[in-house]
Protein backbone atom coordinates (compact mmCIF):
# COMPACT_ATOMS: atom_id res chain seq x y z
CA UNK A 1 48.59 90.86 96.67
CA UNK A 2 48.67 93.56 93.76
CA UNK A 3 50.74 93.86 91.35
CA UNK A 4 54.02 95.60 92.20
CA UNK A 5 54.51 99.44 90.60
CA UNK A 6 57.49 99.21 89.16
CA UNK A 7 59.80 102.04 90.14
CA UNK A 8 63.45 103.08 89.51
CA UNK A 9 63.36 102.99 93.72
CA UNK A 10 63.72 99.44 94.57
CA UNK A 11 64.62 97.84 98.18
CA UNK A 12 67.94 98.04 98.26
CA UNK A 13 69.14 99.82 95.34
CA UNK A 14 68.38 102.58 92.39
CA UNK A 15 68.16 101.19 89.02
CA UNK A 16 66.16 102.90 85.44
CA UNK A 17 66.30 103.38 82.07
CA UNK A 18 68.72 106.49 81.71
CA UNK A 19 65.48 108.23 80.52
CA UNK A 20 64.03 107.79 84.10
CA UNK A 21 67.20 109.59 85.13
CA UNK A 22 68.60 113.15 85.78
CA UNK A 23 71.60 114.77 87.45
CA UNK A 24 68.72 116.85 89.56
CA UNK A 25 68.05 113.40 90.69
CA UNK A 26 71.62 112.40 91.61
CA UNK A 27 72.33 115.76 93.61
CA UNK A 28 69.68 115.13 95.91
CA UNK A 29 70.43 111.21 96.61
CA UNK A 30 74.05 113.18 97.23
CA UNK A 31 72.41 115.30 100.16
CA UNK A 32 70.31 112.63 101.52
CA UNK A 33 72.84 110.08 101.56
CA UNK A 34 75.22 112.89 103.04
CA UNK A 35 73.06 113.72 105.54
CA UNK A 36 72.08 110.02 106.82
CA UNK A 37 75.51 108.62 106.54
CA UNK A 38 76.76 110.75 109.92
CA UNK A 39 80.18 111.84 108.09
CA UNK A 40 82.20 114.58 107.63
CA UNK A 41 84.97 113.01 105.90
CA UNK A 42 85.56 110.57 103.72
CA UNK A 43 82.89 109.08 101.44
CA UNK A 44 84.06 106.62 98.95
CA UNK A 45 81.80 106.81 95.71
CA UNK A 46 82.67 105.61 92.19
CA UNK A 47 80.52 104.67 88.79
CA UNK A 48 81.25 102.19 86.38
CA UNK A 49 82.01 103.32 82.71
CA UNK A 50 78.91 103.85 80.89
CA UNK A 51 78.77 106.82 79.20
CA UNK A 52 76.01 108.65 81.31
CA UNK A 53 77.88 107.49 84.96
CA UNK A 54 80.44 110.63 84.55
CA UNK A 55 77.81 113.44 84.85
CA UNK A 56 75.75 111.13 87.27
CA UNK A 57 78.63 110.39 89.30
CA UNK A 58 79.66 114.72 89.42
CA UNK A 59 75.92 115.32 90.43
CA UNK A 60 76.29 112.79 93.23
CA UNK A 61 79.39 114.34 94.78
CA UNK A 62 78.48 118.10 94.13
CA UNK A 63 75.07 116.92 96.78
CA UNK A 64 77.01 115.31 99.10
CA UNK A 65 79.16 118.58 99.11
CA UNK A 66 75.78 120.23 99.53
CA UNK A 67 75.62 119.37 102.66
CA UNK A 68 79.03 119.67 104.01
CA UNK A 69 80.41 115.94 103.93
CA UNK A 70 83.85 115.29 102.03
CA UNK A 71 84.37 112.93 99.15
CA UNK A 72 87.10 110.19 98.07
CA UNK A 73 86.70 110.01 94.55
CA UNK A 74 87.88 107.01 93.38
CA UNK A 75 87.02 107.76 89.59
CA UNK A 76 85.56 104.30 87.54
CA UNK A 77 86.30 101.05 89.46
CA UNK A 78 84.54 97.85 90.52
CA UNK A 79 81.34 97.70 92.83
CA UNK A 80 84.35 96.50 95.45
CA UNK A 81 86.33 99.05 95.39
CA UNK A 82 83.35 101.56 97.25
CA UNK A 83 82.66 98.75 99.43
CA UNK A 84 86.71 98.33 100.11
CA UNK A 85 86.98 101.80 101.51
CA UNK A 86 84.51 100.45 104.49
CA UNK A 87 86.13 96.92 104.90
CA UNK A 88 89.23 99.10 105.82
CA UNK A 89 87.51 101.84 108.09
CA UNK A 90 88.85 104.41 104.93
CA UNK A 91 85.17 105.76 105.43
CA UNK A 92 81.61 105.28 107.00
CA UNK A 93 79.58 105.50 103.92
CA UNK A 94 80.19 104.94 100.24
CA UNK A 95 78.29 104.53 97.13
CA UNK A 96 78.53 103.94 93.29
CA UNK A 97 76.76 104.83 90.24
CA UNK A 98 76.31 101.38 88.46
CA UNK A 99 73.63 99.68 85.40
CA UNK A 100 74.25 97.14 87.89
CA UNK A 101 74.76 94.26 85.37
CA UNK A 102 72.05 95.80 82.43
CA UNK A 103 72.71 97.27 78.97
CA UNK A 104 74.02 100.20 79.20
CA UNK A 105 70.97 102.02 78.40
CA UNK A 106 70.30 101.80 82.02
CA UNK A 107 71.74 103.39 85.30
CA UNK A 108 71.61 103.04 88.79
CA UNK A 109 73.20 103.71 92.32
CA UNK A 110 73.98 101.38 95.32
CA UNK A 111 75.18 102.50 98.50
CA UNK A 112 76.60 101.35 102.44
CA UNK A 113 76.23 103.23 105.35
CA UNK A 114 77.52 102.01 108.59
CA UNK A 115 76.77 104.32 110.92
CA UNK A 116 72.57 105.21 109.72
CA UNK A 117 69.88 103.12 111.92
CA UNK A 118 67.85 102.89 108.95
CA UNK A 119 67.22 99.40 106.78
CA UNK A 120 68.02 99.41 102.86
CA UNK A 121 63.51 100.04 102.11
CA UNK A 122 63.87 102.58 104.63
CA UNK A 123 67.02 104.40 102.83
CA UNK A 124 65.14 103.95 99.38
CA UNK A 125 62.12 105.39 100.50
CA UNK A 126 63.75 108.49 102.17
CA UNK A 127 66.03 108.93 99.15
CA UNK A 128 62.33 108.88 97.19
CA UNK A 129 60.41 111.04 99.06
CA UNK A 130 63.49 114.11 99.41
CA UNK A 131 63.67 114.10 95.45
CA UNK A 132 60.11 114.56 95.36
CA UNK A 133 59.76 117.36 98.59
CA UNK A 134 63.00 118.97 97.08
CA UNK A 135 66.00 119.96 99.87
CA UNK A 136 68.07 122.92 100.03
CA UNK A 137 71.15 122.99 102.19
CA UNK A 138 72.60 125.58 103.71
CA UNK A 139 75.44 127.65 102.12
CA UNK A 140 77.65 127.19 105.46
CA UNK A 141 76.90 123.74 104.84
CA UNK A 142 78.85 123.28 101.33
CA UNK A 143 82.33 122.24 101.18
CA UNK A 144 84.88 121.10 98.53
CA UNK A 145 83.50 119.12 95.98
CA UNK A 146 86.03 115.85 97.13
CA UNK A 147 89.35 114.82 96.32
CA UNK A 148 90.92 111.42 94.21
CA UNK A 149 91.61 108.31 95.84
CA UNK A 150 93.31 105.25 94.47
CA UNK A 151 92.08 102.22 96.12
CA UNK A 152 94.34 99.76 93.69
CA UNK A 153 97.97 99.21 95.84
CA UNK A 154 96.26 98.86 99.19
CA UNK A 155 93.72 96.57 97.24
CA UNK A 156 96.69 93.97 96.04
CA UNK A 157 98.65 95.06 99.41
CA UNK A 158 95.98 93.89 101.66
CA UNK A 159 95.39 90.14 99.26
CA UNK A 160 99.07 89.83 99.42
CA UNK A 161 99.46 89.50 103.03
CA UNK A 162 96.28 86.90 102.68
CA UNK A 163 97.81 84.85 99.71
CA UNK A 164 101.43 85.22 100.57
CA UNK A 165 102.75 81.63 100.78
CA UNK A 166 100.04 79.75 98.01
CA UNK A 167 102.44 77.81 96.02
CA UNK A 168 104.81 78.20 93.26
CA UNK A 169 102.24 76.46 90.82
CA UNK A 170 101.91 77.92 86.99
CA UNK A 171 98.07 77.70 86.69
CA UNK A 172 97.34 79.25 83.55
CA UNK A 173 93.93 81.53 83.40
CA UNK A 174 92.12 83.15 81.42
CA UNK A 175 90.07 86.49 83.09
CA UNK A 176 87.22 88.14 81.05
CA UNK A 177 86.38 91.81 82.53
CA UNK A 178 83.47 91.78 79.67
CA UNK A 179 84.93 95.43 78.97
CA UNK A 180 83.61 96.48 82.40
CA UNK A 181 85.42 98.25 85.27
CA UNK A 182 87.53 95.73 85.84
CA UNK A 183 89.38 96.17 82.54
CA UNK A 184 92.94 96.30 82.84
CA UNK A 185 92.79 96.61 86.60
CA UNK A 186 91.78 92.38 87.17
CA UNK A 187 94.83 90.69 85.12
CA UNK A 188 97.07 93.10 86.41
CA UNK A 189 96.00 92.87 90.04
CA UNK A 190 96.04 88.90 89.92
CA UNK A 191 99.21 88.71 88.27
CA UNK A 192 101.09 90.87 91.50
CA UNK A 193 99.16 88.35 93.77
CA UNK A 194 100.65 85.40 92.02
CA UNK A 195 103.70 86.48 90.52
CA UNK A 196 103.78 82.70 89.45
CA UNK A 197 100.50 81.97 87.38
CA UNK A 198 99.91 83.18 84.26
CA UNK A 199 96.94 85.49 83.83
CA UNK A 200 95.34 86.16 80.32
CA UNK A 201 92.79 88.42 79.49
CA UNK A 202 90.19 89.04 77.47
CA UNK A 203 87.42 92.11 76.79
CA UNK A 204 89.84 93.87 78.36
CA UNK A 205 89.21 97.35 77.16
CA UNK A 206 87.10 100.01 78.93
CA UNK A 207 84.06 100.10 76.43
CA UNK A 208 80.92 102.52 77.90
CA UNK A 209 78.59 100.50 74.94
CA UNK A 210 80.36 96.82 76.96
CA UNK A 211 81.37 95.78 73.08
CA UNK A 212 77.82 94.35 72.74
CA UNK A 213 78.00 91.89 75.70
CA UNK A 214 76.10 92.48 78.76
CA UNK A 215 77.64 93.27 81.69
CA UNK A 216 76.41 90.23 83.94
CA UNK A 217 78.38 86.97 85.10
CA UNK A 218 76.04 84.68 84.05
CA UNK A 219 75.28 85.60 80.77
CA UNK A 220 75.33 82.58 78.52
CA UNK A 221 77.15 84.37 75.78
CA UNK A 222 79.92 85.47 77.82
CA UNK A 223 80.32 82.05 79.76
CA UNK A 224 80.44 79.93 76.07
CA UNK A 225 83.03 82.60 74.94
CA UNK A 226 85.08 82.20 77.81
CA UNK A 227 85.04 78.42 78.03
CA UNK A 228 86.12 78.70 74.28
CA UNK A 229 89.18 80.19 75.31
CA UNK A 230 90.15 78.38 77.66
CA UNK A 231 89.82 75.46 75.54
CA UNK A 232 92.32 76.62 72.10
CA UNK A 233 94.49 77.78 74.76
CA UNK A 234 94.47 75.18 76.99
CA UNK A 235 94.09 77.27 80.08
CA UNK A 236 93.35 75.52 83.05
CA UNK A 237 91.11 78.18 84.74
CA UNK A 238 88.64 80.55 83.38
CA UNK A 239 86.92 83.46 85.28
CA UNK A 240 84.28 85.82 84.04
CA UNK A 241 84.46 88.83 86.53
CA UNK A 242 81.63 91.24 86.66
CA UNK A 243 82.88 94.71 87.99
CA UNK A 244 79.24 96.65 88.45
CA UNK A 245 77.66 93.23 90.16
CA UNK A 246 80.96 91.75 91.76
CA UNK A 247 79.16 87.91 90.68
CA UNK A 248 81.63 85.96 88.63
CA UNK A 249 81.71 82.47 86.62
CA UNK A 250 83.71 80.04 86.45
CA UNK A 251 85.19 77.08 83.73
CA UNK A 252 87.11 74.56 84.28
CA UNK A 253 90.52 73.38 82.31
CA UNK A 254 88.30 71.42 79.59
CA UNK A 255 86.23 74.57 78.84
CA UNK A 256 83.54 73.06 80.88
CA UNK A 257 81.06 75.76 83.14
CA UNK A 258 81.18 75.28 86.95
CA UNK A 259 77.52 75.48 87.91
CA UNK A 260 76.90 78.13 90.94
CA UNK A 261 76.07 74.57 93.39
CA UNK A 262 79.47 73.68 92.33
CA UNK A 263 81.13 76.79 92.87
CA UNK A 264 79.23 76.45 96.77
CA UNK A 265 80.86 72.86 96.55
CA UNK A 266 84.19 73.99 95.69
CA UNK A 267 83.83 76.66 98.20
CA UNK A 268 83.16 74.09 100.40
CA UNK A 269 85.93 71.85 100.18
CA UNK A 270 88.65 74.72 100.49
CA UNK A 271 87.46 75.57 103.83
CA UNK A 272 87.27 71.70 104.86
CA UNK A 273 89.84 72.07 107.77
CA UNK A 274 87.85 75.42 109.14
CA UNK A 275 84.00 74.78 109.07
CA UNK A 276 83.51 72.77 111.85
CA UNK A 277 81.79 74.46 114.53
CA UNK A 278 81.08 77.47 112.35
CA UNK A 279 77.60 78.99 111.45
CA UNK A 280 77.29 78.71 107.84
CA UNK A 281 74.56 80.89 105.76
CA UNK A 282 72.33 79.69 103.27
CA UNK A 283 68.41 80.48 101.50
CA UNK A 284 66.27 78.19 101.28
CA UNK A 285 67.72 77.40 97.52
CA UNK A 286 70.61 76.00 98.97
CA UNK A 287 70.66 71.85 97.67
CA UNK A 288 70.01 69.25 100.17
CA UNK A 289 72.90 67.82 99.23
CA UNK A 290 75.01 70.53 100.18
CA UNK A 291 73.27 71.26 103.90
CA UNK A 292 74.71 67.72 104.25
CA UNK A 293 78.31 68.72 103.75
CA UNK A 294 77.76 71.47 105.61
CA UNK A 295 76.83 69.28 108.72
CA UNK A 296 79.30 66.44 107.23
CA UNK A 297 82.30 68.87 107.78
CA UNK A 298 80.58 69.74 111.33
CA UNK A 299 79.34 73.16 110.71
CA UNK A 300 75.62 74.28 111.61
CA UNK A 301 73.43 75.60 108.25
CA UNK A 302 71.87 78.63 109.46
CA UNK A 303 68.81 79.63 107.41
CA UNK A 304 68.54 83.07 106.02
CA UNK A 305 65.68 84.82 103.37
CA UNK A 306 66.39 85.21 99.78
CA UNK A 307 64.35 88.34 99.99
CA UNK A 308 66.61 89.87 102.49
CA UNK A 309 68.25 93.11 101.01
CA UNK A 310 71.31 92.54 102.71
CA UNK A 311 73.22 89.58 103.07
CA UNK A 312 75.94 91.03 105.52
CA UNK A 313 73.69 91.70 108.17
CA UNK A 314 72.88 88.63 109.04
CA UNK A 315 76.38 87.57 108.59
CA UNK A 316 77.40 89.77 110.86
CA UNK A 317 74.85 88.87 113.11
CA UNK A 318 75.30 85.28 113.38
CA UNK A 319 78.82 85.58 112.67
CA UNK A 320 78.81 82.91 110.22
CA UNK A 321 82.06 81.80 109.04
CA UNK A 322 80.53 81.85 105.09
CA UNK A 323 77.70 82.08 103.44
CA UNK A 324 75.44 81.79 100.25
CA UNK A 325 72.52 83.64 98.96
CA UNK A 326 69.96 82.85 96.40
CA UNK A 327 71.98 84.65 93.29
CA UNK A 328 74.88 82.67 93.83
CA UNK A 329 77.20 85.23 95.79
CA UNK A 330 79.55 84.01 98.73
CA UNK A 331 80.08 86.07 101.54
CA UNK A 332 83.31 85.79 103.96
CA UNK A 333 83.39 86.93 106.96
CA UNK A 334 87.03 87.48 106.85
CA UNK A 335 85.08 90.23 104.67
CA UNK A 336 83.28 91.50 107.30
CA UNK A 337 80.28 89.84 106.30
CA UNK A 338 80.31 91.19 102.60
CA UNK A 339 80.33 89.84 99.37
CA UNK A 340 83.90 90.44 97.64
CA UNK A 341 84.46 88.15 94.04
CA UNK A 342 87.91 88.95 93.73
CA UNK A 343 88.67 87.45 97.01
CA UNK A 344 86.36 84.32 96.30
CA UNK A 345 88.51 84.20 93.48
CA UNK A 346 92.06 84.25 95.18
CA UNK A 347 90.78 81.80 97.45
CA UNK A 348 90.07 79.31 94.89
CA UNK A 349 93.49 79.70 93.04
CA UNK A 350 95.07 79.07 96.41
CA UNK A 351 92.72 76.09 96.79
CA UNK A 352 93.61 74.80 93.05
CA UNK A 353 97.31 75.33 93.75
CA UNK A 354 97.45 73.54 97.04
CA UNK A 355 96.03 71.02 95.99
CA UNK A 356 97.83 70.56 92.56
CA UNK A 357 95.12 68.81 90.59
CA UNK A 358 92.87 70.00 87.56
CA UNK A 359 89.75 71.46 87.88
CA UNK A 360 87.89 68.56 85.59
CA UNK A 361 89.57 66.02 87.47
CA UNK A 362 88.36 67.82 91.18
CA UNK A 363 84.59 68.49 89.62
CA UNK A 364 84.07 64.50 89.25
CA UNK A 365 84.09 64.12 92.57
CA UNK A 366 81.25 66.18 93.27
CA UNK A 367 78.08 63.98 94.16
CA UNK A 368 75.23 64.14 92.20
CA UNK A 369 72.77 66.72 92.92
CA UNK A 370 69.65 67.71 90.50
CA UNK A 371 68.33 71.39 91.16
CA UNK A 372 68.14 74.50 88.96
CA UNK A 373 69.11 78.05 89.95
CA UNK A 374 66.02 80.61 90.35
CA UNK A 375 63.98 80.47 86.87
CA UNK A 376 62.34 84.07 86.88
CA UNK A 377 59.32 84.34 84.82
CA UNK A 378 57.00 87.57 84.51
CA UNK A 379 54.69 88.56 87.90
CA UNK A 380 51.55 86.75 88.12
CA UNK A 381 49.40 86.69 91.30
CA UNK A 382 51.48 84.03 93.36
CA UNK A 383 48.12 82.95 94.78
CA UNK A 384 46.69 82.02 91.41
CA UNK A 385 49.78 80.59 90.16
CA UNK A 386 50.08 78.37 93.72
CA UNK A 387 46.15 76.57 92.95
CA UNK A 388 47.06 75.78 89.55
CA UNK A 389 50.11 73.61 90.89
CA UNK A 390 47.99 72.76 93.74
CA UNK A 391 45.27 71.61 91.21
CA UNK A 392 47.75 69.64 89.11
CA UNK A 393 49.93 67.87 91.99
CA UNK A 394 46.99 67.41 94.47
CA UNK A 395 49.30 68.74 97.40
CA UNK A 396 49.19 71.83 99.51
CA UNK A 397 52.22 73.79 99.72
CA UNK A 398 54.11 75.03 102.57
CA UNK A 399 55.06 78.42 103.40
CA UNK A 400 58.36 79.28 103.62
CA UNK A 401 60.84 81.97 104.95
CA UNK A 402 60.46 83.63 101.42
CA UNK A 403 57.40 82.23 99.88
CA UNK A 404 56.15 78.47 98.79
CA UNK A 405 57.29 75.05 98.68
CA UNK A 406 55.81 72.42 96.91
CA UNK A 407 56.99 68.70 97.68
CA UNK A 408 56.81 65.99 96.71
CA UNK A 409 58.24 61.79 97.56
CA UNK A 410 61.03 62.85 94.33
CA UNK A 411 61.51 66.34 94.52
CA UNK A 412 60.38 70.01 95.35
CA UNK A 413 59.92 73.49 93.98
CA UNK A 414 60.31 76.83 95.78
CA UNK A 415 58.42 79.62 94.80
CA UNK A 416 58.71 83.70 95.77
CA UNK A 417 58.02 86.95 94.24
CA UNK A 418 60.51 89.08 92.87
CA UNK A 419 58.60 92.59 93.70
CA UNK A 420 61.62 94.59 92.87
CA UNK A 421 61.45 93.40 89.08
CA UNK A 422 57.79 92.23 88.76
CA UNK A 423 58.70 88.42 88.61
CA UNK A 424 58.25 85.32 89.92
CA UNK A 425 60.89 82.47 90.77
CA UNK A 426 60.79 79.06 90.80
CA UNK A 427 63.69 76.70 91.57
CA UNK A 428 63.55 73.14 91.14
CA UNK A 429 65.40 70.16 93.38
CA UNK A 430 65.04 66.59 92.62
CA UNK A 431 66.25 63.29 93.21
CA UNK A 432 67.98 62.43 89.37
CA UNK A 433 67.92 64.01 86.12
CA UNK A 434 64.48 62.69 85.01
CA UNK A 435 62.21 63.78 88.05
CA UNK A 436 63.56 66.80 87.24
CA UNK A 437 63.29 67.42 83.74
CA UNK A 438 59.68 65.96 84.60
CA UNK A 439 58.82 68.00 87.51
CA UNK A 440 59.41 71.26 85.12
CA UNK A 441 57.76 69.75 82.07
CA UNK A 442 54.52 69.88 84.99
CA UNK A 443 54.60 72.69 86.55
CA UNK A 444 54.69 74.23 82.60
CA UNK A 445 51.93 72.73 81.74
CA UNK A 446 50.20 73.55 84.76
CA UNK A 447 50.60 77.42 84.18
CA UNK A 448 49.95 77.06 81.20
CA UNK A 449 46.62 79.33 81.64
CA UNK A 450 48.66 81.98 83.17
CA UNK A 451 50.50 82.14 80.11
CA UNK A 452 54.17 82.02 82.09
CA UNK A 453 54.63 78.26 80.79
CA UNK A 454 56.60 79.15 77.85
CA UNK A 455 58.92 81.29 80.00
CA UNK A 456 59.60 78.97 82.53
CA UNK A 457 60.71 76.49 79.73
CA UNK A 458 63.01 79.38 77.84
CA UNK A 459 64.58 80.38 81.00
CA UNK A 460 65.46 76.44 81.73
CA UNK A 461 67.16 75.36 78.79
CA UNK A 462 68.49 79.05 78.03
CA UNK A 463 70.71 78.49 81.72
CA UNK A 464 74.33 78.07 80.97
CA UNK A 465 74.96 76.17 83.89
CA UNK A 466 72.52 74.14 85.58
CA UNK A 467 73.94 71.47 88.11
CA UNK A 468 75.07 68.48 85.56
CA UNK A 469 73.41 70.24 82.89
CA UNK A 470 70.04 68.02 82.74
CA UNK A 471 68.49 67.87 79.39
CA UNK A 472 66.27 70.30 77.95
CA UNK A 473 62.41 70.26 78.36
CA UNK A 474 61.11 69.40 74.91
């Protein structure tokens, strides 16, 4: 297979250098989206708070007024809040102006329609080839450009009624917004939920530049600053909470990073009493050892692709109680299928406070597991890459729902192209910390021709929070 073209259009989303982009550009998604979504009334759309979302965000609206549908403007907010206004039937479509977890050099746009046949490539590509054929509505079409909507009250209305009777326990956390849209909105929100905690904030100023951080979850940066934190101030939580991406991190009460197969672990245990004869969604990343909890607690793993644009379909389909994708997002189907943090969150404070012992303490029960998240490397022919390994383990691999799988009698590695971002990912699983320090050391020095060996090691030892943190490749 070719190398992919990279494009600002990927499958399930818009994303480019702000050079790549132009209100021209915005106007017509507007109209296209407008005119697939099957509204009148009542699309939710919001940006983020880089400096270029404003005038990207206006263009939007003024095309969806293009071609008559009205707009709820609900001004710079999380990712959530867009996807909020469907959750409660506010609207049928929605969509927000996001980097999307980049610098903020770059822009982007996401969107949900409920009521359009089409799938996520199919939206893209439409939303492509309209900017390029050009569109011009009618006059009798246009309408008001939209009107303001808070989303904030009914937002902590509708988590009160969920979290009403956690108990009076005086957890003390620490929130990190990384400057992003949930500044001053995430602290306050949490702190109405659970009038008893104590919530703590920092990077909690609307910055457009992000004060030098990047706006992602799992940056390493912002997780050691944040498990600093908590540690002078003896915090016993600590949540980084990305607004554009809705992913969030977690530390524990000795400044110590949950690892996203924790956080699935955690997740887990708190639903204990309800996963038994539930569907529960996973990729093929998902441990062994946690496929055996699933089935432990008496719940059936259903099997989903990592490639899949959109996690909530499938949800919805199977009506799976939970699930987990390959990035390390749960979905609820109290949720309607979607992916909301902040909930997540809530749910884990209730957890913590019901059962009124520290996270550190909790963690070491966890069993041992061995297995990286997705190391992404630059594209390479998978083909080539796959007889290299081949060459160097003597074993075939198998395909999988997403791509390869190599195996072996102590481990296994999963590999898939990224298309959207011209990459490849591999993600290792083993049976103890040395098969798997050794089974990456390998595969390195089997790509080593392909040049991607030195990448592959970088992206190991620079990930904050691999399960048990195995030692770095030397």
């Amino acid at each position: 297979m070719s190398r992919p073209i990279t494009s600002i259009y990927r499958a399930d989303h818009i994303l480019g250098n702000i050079e790549e982009l132009t209100t021209e550009l915005y106007r017509s998604w507007g109209r296209t989206l407008g005119r697939l979504s099957r509204v009148n009334e009542g699309f939710a759309v919001g940006s983020d708070g880089r400096e270029s979302s404003k005038m990207f965000l206006d263009a939007l609206k003024e095309g969806l007024a293009d071609v008559g549908v009205g707009v709820l403007d609900l001004g710079i907010v999380p990712h959530i809040a867009t996807l909020f206004a469907l959750l409660r039937d506010t609207t049928d479509g929605c969509a927000y102006v996001s980097g999307i977890g980049m610098p903020y050099t770059f822009n982007g746009l996401r969107w949900g329609l409920t009521k359009c046949p089409l799938s996520f490539p199919e939206v893209c590509e439409t939303l492509r080839e309209d900017a390029e054929q050009g569109f011009v509505p009618s006059e009798e079409q246009r309408c008001e450009v939209g009107r303001f909507y808070s989303f904030l009250q009914d937002w902590i209305d509708w988590h009160q009624e969920t979290w009403f009777d956690t108990p009076k326990v005086p957890l003390h956390v620490i929130i990190d917004p990384l400057h992003g849209p949930w500044s001053r909105l995430a602290r306050q929100a949490l702190q109405v939920i659970f009038p008893y905690m104590v919530f703590e904030a920092i990077h909690d100023d609307l910055d457009p530049h992000y004060g030098g951080l990047i706006p992602n979850a799992h940056c390493a940066e912002s997780i050691k600053q944040l498990c600093h934190e908590v540690d002078i101030r003896r915090a016993d939580f600590g949540i980084v909470l990305a607004g554009e991406t809705g992913r969030f991190s977690v530390c524990d009460d000795q400044g110590v990073p949950l690892s996203t197969n924790e956080l699935f672990w955690l997740t887990l245990q708190s639903l204990a009493d309800a996963i038994s004869g539930e569907k529960v969604l996973h990729t093929i990343t998902f441990p062994a050892v946690l496929l055996e909890e699933v089935r432990r607690l008496g719940g059936e793993p259903v099997l989903a692709p990592s490639s899949l644009m959109s996690f909530p379909y499938p949800m919805r389909q199977t009506n799976a109680l939970v699930g987990f994708d390959h990035l390390g997002r749960c979905f609820a189907r109290v949720c309607r299928g979607h992916y909301v943090s902040f909930f997540a969150v809530c749910w884990l404070l209730d957890f913590l406070a019901r059962r009124r012992v520290r996270l550190s303490e909790l963690r070491q029960t966890f069993p041992p597991c061995f297995a990286t998240q997705e190391l992404q490397t630059p594209w390479r022919e998978l083909k080539d890459v796959a007889k290299l390994l081949q060459a160097k383990w003597n074993v075939k691999p198998a395909k999988t729902i997403d791509g390869i799988r190599f195996s072996g009698p102590h481990g296994h590695l999963n590999l898939r192209e990224v298309r959207d971002y011209s990459q490849l990912a591999f993600q290792f699983e083993a049976t103890n910390r040395q098969m798997l320090t050794q089974m990456i050391y390998e595969c390195a020095t089997a790509i080593e021709k392909t040049e991607l060996d030195q990448s592959l090691l970088d992206a190991y030892r620079n990930d904050p929070i691999c399960w048990r943190q195995p030692s770095p490749v030397s």
